[in-house]
C-alpha atoms as a PDB file:
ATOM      1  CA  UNK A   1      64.479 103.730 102.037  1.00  0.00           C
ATOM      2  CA  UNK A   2      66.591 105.841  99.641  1.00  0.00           C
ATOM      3  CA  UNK A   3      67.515 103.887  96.357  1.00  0.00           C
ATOM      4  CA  UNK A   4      71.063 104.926  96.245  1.00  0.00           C
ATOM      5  CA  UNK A   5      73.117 105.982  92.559  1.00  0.00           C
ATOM      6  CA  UNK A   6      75.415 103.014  91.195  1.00  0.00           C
ATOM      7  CA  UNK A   7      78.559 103.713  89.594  1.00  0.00           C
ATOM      8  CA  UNK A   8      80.352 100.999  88.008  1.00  0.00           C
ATOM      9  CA  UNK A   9      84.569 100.801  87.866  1.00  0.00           C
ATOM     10  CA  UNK A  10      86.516  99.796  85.470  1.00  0.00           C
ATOM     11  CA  UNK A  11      89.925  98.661  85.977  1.00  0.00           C
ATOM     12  CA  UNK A  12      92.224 101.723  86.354  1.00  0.00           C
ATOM     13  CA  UNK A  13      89.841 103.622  87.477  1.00  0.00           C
ATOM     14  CA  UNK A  14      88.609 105.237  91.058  1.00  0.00           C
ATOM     15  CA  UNK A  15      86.324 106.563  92.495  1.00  0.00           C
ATOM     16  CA  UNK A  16      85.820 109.029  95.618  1.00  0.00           C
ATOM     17  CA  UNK A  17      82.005 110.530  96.739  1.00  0.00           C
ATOM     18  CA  UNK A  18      80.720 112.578  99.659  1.00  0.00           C
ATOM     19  CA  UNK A  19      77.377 111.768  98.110  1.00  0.00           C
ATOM     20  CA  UNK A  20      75.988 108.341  99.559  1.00  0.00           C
ATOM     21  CA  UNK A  21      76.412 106.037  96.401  1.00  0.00           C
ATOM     22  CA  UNK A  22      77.229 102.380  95.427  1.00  0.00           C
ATOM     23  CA  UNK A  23      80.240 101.586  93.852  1.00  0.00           C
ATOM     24  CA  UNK A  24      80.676  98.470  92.164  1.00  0.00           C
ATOM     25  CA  UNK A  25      83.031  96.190  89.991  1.00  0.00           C
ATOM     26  CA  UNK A  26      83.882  93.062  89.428  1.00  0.00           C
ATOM     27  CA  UNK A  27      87.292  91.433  89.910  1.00  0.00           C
ATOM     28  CA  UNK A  28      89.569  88.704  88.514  1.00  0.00           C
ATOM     29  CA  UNK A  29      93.328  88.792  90.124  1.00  0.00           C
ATOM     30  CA  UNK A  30      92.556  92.693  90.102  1.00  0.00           C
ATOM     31  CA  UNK A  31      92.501  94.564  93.618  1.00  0.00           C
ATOM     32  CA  UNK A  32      89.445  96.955  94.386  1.00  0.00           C
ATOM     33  CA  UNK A  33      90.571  98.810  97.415  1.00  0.00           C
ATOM     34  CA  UNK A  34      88.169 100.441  99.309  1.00  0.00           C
ATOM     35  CA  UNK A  35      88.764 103.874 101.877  1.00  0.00           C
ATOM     36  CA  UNK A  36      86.220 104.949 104.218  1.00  0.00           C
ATOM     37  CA  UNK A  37      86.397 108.102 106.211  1.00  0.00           C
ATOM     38  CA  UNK A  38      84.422 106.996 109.642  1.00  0.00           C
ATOM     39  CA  UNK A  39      83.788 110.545 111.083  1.00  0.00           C
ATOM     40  CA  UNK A  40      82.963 112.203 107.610  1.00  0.00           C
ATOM     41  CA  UNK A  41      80.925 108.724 106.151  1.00  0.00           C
ATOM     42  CA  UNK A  42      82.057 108.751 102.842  1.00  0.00           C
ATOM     43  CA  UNK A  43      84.027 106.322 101.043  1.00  0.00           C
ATOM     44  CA  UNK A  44      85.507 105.913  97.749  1.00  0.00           C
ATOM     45  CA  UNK A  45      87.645 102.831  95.864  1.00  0.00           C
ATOM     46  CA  UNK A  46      90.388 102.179  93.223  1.00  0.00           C
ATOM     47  CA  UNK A  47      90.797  99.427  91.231  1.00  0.00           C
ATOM     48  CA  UNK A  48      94.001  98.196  89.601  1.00  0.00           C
ATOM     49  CA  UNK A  49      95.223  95.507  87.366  1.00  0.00           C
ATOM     50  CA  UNK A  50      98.548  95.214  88.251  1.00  0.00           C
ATOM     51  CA  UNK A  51     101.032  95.593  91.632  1.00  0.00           C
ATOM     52  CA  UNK A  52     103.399  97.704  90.679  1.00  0.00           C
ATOM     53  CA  UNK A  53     103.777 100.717  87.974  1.00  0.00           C
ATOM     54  CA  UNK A  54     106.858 100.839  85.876  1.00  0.00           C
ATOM     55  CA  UNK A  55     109.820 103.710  85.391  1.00  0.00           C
ATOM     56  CA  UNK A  56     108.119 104.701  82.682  1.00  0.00           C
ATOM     57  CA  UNK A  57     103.918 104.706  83.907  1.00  0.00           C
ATOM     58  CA  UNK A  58     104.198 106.826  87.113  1.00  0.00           C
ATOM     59  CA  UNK A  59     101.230 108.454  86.593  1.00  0.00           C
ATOM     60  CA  UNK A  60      98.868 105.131  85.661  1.00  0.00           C
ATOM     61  CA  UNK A  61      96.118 104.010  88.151  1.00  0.00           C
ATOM     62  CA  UNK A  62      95.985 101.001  86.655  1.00  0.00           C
ATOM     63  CA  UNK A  63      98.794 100.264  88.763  1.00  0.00           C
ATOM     64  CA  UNK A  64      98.118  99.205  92.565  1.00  0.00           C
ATOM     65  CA  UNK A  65     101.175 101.827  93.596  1.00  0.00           C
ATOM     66  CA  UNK A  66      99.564 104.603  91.826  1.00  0.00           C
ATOM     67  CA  UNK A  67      96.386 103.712  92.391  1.00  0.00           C
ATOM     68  CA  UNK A  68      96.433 103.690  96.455  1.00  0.00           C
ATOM     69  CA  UNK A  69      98.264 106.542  97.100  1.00  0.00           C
ATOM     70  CA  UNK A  70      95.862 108.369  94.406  1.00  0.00           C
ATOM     71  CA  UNK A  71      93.346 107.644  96.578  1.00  0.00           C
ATOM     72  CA  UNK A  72      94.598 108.338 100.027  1.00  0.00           C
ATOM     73  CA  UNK A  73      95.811 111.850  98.132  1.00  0.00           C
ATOM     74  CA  UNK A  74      91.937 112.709  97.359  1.00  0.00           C
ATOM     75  CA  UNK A  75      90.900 111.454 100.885  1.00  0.00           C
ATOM     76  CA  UNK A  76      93.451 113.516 102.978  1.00  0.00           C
ATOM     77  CA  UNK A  77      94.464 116.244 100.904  1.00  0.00           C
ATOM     78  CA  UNK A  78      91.495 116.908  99.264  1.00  0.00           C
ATOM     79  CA  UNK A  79      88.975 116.121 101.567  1.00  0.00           C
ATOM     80  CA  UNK A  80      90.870 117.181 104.578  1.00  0.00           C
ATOM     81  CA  UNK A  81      90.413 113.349 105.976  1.00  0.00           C
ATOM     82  CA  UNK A  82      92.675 111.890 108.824  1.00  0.00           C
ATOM     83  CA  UNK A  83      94.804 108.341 108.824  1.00  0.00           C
ATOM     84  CA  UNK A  84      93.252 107.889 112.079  1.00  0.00           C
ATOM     85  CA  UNK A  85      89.707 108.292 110.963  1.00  0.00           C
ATOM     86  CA  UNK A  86      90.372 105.987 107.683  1.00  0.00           C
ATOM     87  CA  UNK A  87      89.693 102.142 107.022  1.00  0.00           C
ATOM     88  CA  UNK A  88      90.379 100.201 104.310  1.00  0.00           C
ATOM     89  CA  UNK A  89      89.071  97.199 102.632  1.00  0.00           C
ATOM     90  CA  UNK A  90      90.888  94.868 100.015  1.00  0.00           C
ATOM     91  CA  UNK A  91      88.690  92.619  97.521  1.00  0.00           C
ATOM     92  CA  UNK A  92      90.164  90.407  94.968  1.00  0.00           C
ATOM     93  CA  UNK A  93      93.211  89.037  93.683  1.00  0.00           C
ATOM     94  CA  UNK A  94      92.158  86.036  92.884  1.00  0.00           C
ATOM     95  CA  UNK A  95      94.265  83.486  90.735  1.00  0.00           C
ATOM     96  CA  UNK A  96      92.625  83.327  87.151  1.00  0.00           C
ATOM     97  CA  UNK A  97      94.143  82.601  84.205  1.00  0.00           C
ATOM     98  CA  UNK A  98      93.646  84.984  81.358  1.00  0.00           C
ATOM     99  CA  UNK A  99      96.580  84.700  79.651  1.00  0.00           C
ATOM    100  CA  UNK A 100     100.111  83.221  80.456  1.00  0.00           C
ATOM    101  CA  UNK A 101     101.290  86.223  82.528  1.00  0.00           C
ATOM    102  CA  UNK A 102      99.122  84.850  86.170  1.00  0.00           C
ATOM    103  CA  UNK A 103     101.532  82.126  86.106  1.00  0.00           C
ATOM    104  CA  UNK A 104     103.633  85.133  87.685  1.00  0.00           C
ATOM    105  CA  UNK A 105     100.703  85.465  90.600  1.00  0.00           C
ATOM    106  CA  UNK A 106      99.655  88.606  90.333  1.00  0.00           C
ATOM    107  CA  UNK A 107      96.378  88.536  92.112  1.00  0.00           C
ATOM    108  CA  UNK A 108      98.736  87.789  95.392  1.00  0.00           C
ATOM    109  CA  UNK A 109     101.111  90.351  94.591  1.00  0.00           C
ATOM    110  CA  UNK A 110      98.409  92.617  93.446  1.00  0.00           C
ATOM    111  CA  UNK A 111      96.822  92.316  97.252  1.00  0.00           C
ATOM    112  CA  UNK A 112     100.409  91.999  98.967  1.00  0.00           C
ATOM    113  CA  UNK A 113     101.218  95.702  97.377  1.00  0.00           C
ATOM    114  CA  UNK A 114      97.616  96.734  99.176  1.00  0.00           C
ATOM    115  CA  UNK A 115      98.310  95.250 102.264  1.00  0.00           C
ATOM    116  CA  UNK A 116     102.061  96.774 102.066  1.00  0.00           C
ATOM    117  CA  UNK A 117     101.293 100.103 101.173  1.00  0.00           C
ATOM    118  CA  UNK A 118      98.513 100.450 104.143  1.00  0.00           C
ATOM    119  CA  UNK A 119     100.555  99.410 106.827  1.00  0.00           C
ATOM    120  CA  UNK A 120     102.915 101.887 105.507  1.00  0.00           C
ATOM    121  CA  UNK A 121     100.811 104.677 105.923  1.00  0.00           C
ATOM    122  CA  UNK A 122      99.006 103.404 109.015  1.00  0.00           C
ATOM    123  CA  UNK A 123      96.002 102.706 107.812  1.00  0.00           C
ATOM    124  CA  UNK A 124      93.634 100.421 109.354  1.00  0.00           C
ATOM    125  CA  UNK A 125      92.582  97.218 106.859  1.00  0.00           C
ATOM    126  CA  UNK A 126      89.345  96.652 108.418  1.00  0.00           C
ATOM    127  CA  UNK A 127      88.427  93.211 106.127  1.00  0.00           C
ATOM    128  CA  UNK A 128      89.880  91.607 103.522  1.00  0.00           C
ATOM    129  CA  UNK A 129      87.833  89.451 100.656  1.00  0.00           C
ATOM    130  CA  UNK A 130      90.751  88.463  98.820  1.00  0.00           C
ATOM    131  CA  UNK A 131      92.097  85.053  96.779  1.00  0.00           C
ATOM    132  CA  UNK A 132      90.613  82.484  95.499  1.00  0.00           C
ATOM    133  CA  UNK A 133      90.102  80.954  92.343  1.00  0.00           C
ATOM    134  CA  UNK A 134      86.901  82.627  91.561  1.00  0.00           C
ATOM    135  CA  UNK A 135      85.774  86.240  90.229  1.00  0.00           C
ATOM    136  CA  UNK A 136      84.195  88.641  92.923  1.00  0.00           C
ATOM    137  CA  UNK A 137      81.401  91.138  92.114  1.00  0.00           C
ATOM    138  CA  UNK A 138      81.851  93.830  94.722  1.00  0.00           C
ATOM    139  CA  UNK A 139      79.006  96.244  95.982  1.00  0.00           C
ATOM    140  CA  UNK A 140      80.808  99.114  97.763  1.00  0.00           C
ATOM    141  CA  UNK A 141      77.660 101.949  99.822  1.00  0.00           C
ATOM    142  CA  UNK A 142      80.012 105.159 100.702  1.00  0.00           C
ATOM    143  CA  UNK A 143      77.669 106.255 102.747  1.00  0.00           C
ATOM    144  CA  UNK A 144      77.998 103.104 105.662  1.00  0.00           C
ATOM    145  CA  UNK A 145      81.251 101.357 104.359  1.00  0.00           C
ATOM    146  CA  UNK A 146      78.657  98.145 103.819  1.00  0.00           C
ATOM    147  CA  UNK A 147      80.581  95.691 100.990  1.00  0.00           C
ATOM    148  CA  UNK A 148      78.670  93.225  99.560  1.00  0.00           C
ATOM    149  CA  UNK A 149      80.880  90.431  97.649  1.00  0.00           C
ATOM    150  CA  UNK A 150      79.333  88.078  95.128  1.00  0.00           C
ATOM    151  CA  UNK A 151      81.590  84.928  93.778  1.00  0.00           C
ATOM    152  CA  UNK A 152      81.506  84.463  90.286  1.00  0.00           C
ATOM    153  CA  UNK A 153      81.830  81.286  89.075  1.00  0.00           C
ATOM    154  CA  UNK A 154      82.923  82.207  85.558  1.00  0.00           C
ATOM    155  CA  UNK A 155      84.519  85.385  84.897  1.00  0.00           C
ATOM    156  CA  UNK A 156      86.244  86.469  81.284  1.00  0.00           C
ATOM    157  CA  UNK A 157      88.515  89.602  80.772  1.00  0.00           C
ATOM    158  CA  UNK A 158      85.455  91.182  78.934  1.00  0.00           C
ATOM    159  CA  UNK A 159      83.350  90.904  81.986  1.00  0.00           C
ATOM    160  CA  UNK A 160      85.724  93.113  84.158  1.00  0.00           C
ATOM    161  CA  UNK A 161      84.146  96.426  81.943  1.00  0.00           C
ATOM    162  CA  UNK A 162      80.643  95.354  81.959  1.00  0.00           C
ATOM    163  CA  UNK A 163      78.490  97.461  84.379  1.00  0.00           C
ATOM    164  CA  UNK A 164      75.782  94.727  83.720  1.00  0.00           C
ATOM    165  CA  UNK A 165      77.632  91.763  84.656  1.00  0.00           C
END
Protein backbone atom coordinates (compact mmCIF):
# COMPACT_ATOMS: atom_id res chain seq x y z
CA UNK A 1 0.00 0.00 0.00
CA UNK A 2 1.15 3.46 -1.18
CA UNK A 3 2.50 5.66 1.79
CA UNK A 4 0.77 8.78 0.79
CA UNK A 5 2.62 12.71 1.06
CA UNK A 6 1.41 14.74 4.28
CA UNK A 7 0.94 18.31 4.13
CA UNK A 8 0.27 20.11 7.19
CA UNK A 9 -2.19 23.54 7.36
CA UNK A 10 -1.84 26.26 9.10
CA UNK A 11 -4.58 28.49 9.93
CA UNK A 12 -5.34 30.72 6.89
CA UNK A 13 -4.21 28.54 4.76
CA UNK A 14 -5.69 25.86 2.01
CA UNK A 15 -5.03 23.47 0.31
CA UNK A 16 -6.35 21.79 -3.08
CA UNK A 17 -4.48 18.39 -4.82
CA UNK A 18 -5.31 16.12 -7.73
CA UNK A 19 -2.39 14.14 -6.38
CA UNK A 20 -3.65 11.54 -3.65
CA UNK A 21 -2.21 13.21 -0.39
CA UNK A 22 -3.03 13.70 3.36
CA UNK A 23 -3.87 16.85 4.60
CA UNK A 24 -3.77 17.54 8.10
CA UNK A 25 -4.21 20.21 10.96
CA UNK A 26 -5.20 20.60 14.07
CA UNK A 27 -8.06 22.75 15.37
CA UNK A 28 -9.17 24.83 18.37
CA UNK A 29 -12.58 26.96 17.66
CA UNK A 30 -10.97 27.12 14.03
CA UNK A 31 -13.03 25.46 11.05
CA UNK A 32 -11.09 23.04 8.59
CA UNK A 33 -13.49 22.60 5.78
CA UNK A 34 -13.01 19.93 3.63
CA UNK A 35 -14.29 19.63 -0.50
CA UNK A 36 -14.22 16.48 -2.28
CA UNK A 37 -14.90 16.12 -5.93
CA UNK A 38 -16.62 12.39 -6.06
CA UNK A 39 -16.29 11.76 -9.88
CA UNK A 40 -12.71 13.37 -10.20
CA UNK A 41 -11.42 11.88 -6.40
CA UNK A 42 -9.60 14.65 -5.29
CA UNK A 43 -10.13 16.77 -2.42
CA UNK A 44 -8.67 19.73 -0.91
CA UNK A 45 -9.42 21.91 2.60
CA UNK A 46 -9.26 25.47 4.09
CA UNK A 47 -8.81 26.38 7.36
CA UNK A 48 -9.86 29.63 9.03
CA UNK A 49 -9.69 31.35 12.31
CA UNK A 50 -12.42 33.46 12.21
CA UNK A 51 -16.32 33.63 10.63
CA UNK A 52 -16.40 36.48 8.95
CA UNK A 53 -13.72 38.90 7.07
CA UNK A 54 -13.95 42.58 7.63
CA UNK A 55 -14.51 45.79 5.06
CA UNK A 56 -11.18 46.14 5.11
CA UNK A 57 -9.60 42.08 4.75
CA UNK A 58 -11.55 40.91 1.64
CA UNK A 59 -8.92 39.14 0.35
CA UNK A 60 -7.79 37.11 3.83
CA UNK A 61 -8.34 33.29 4.05
CA UNK A 62 -8.02 33.43 7.40
CA UNK A 63 -11.48 34.36 7.30
CA UNK A 64 -14.24 31.47 6.97
CA UNK A 65 -16.06 33.86 4.10
CA UNK A 66 -12.97 34.10 2.15
CA UNK A 67 -11.76 31.06 2.84
CA UNK A 68 -14.84 28.81 1.44
CA UNK A 69 -15.59 30.47 -1.49
CA UNK A 70 -11.61 30.41 -2.22
CA UNK A 71 -11.95 27.03 -2.25
CA UNK A 72 -15.08 26.23 -4.13
CA UNK A 73 -13.36 28.96 -6.78
CA UNK A 74 -10.22 26.45 -7.25
CA UNK A 75 -12.61 23.39 -7.29
CA UNK A 76 -15.10 24.66 -9.99
CA UNK A 77 -13.35 27.17 -11.84
CA UNK A 78 -10.17 25.84 -11.84
CA UNK A 79 -10.62 22.37 -11.86
CA UNK A 80 -13.70 22.40 -13.94
CA UNK A 81 -15.59 20.50 -10.83
CA UNK A 82 -19.49 20.43 -10.50
CA UNK A 83 -21.79 21.45 -7.22
CA UNK A 84 -23.44 18.28 -7.90
CA UNK A 85 -20.37 16.14 -7.83
CA UNK A 86 -18.98 18.07 -4.53
CA UNK A 87 -19.20 17.15 -0.69
CA UNK A 88 -18.14 18.84 2.06
CA UNK A 89 -16.98 18.15 5.49
CA UNK A 90 -16.78 20.63 8.55
CA UNK A 91 -14.25 19.82 11.57
CA UNK A 92 -13.86 22.01 14.51
CA UNK A 93 -15.11 24.91 16.19
CA UNK A 94 -14.76 23.93 19.30
CA UNK A 95 -15.14 26.34 22.40
CA UNK A 96 -11.53 27.00 23.83
CA UNK A 97 -10.43 29.74 25.52
CA UNK A 98 -7.31 31.40 24.29
CA UNK A 99 -7.86 34.67 25.10
CA UNK A 100 -11.00 36.76 26.15
CA UNK A 101 -12.38 37.13 22.59
CA UNK A 102 -14.22 33.07 22.64
CA UNK A 103 -16.39 34.51 25.17
CA UNK A 104 -17.95 35.90 21.77
CA UNK A 105 -18.30 31.97 20.49
CA UNK A 106 -16.56 31.89 17.66
CA UNK A 107 -15.96 28.25 17.16
CA UNK A 108 -20.04 28.15 16.67
CA UNK A 109 -20.11 31.01 14.51
CA UNK A 110 -16.98 29.92 12.83
CA UNK A 111 -18.98 26.45 11.81
CA UNK A 112 -22.49 28.31 11.44
CA UNK A 113 -20.70 30.57 8.52
CA UNK A 114 -19.61 26.87 6.98
CA UNK A 115 -22.77 25.40 7.28
CA UNK A 116 -24.41 28.82 5.86
CA UNK A 117 -22.31 29.36 3.07
CA UNK A 118 -22.78 25.52 1.75
CA UNK A 119 -26.31 25.45 1.75
CA UNK A 120 -26.01 28.57 -0.15
CA UNK A 121 -24.26 27.19 -2.87
CA UNK A 122 -25.87 23.75 -2.73
CA UNK A 123 -23.38 21.88 -1.60
CA UNK A 124 -23.79 18.67 0.04
CA UNK A 125 -22.23 18.60 3.93
CA UNK A 126 -21.63 15.01 3.97
CA UNK A 127 -20.37 14.89 8.01
CA UNK A 128 -19.75 17.21 10.40
CA UNK A 129 -17.01 16.75 13.46
CA UNK A 130 -17.66 19.94 14.97
CA UNK A 131 -17.92 21.50 18.86
CA UNK A 132 -16.83 20.53 21.74
CA UNK A 133 -14.61 21.59 24.28
CA UNK A 134 -11.63 19.79 23.05
CA UNK A 135 -8.91 20.34 20.15
CA UNK A 136 -9.29 18.02 16.98
CA UNK A 137 -6.30 16.72 14.98
CA UNK A 138 -7.73 16.14 11.53
CA UNK A 139 -6.28 13.62 8.88
CA UNK A 140 -7.86 14.62 5.54
CA UNK A 141 -6.70 11.49 2.22
CA UNK A 142 -7.83 13.51 -1.14
CA UNK A 143 -7.65 10.69 -2.84
CA UNK A 144 -10.94 8.70 -0.91
CA UNK A 145 -12.41 11.71 1.12
CA UNK A 146 -11.40 9.30 4.36
CA UNK A 147 -11.13 11.96 7.62
CA UNK A 148 -9.64 10.74 10.46
CA UNK A 149 -10.34 13.05 13.71
CA UNK A 150 -8.21 12.76 16.82
CA UNK A 151 -9.46 14.72 20.21
CA UNK A 152 -6.93 16.53 21.86
CA UNK A 153 -7.14 16.85 25.26
CA UNK A 154 -4.89 19.88 25.61
CA UNK A 155 -4.42 22.16 22.83
CA UNK A 156 -2.42 25.79 23.05
CA UNK A 157 -2.48 28.51 20.26
CA UNK A 158 1.18 27.40 19.47
CA UNK A 159 0.06 23.93 18.70
CA UNK A 160 -2.33 25.05 15.83
CA UNK A 161 1.23 25.68 13.53
CA UNK A 162 2.99 22.64 14.59
CA UNK A 163 3.07 19.96 11.81
CA UNK A 164 4.38 17.62 14.65
CA UNK A 165 1.72 18.01 17.06
Amino acid sequence: MEVLKEYFLNPGELIVSKKPIVIKTVLGSCVAVTLYDKIKQYGGMCHYLLPEAPGDEQSSTKYGDVAIYVLLYKFIKQNGSKREDLVASICGGAFIIFDEREIFFIGDKNVDVAIKILRKEKIHIKQMYTGGDHGKRVYFNTQTNKIIVQTLEKITIDDLYNPNF
